[in-house]
C-alpha atoms as a PDB file:
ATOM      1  CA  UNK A   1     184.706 193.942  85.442  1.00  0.00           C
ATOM      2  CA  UNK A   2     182.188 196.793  85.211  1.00  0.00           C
ATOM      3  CA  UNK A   3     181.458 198.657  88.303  1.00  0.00           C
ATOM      4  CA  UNK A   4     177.992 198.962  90.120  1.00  0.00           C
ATOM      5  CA  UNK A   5     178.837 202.674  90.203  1.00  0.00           C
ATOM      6  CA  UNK A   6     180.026 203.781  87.147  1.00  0.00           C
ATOM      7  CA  UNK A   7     176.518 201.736  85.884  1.00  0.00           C
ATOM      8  CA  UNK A   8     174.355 203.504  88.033  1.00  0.00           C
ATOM      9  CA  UNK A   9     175.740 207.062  86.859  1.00  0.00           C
ATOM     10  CA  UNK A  10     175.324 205.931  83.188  1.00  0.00           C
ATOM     11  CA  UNK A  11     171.604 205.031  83.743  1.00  0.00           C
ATOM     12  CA  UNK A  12     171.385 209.021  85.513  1.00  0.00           C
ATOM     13  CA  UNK A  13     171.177 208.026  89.267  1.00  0.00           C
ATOM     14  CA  UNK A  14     172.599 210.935  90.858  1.00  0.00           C
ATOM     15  CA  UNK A  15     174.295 211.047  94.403  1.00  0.00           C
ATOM     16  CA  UNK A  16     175.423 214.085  96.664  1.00  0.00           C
ATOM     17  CA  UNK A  17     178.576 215.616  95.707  1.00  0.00           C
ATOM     18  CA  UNK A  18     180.419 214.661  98.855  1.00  0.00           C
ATOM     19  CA  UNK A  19     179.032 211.535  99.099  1.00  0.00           C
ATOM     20  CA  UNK A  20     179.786 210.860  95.774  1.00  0.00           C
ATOM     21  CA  UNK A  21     183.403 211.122  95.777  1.00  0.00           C
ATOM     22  CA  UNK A  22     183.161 208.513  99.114  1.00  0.00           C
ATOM     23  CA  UNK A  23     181.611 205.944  96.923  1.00  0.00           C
ATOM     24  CA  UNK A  24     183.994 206.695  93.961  1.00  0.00           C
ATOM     25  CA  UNK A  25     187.114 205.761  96.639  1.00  0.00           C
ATOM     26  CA  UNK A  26     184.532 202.696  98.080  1.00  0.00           C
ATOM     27  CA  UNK A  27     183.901 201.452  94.264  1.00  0.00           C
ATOM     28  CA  UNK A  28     187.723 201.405  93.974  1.00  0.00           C
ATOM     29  CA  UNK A  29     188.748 199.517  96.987  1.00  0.00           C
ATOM     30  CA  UNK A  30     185.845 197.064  96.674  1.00  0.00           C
ATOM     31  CA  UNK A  31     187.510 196.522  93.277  1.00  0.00           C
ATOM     32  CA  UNK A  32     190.858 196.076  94.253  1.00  0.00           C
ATOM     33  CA  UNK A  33     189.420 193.697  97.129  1.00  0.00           C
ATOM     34  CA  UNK A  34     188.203 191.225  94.547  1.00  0.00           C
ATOM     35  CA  UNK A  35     191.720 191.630  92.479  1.00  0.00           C
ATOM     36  CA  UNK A  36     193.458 190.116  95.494  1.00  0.00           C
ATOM     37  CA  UNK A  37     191.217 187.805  96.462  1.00  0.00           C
ATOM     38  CA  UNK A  38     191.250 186.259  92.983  1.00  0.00           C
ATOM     39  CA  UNK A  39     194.769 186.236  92.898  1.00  0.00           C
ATOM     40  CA  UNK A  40     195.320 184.764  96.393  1.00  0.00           C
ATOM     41  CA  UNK A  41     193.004 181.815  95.145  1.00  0.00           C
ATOM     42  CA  UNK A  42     195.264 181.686  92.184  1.00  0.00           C
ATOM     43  CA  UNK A  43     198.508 181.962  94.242  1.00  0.00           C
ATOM     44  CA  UNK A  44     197.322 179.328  96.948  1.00  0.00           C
ATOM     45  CA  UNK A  45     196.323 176.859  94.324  1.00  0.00           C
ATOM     46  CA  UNK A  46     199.493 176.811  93.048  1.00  0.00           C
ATOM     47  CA  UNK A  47     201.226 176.199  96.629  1.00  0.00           C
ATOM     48  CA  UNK A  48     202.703 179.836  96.646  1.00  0.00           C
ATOM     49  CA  UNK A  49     202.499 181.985  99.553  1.00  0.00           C
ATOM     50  CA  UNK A  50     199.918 184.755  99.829  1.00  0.00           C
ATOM     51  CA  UNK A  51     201.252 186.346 102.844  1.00  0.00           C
ATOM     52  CA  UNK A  52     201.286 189.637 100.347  1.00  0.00           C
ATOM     53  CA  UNK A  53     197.631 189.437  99.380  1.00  0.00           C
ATOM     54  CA  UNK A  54     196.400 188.302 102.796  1.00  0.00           C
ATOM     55  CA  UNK A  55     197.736 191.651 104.348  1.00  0.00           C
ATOM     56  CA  UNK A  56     196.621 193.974 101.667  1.00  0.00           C
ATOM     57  CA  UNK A  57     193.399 192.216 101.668  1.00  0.00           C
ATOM     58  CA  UNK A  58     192.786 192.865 105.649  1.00  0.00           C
ATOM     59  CA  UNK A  59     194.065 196.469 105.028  1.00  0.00           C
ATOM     60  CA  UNK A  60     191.514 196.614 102.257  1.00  0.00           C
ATOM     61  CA  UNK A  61     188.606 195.678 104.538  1.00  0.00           C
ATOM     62  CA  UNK A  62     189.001 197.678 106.999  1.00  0.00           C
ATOM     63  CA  UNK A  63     189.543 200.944 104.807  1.00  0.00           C
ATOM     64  CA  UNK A  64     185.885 199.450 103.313  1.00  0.00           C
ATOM     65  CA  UNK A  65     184.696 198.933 106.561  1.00  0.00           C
ATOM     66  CA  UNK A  66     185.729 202.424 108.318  1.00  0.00           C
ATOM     67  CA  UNK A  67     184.206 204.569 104.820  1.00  0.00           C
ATOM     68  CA  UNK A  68     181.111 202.481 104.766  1.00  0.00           C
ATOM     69  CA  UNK A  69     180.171 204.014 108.124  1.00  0.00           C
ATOM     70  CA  UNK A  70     181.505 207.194 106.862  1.00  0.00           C
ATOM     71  CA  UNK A  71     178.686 207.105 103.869  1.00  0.00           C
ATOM     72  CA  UNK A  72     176.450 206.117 106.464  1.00  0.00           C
END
């Protein structure tokens, strides 16, 4: 999956330099978060245990959560 980032640098929209690196690491994580929330879908369909992907999914959100308001 493309991401909203990396297309919006392509079509020339520039960003502050230190800001920029913050929504580099936020275009990552928000990345990851939809990895493990696909494959927790997958796992629980299947009856298997997504203990794993449940905690690395809340740790995701709150990293998102605490450098959104850093970029704010």
């Amino acid at each position: 999956m493309e991401n909203i980032l990396g297309r919006a640098k392509r079509l020339g929209i520039k960003f502050e330099e230190g800001v920029e690196e913050h929504l580099d690491r936020l275009s990552e994580l928000q990345l990851l978060l939809q990895d493990a929330e696909r494959e927790r879908v997958y796992l629980d369909s299947g009856g298997i245990d997504t203990t794993l992907q449940d905690e690395v999914i809340a740790k995701l959100e709150e990293e998102i959560h605490d450098l959104s308001k850093k970029i704010r």
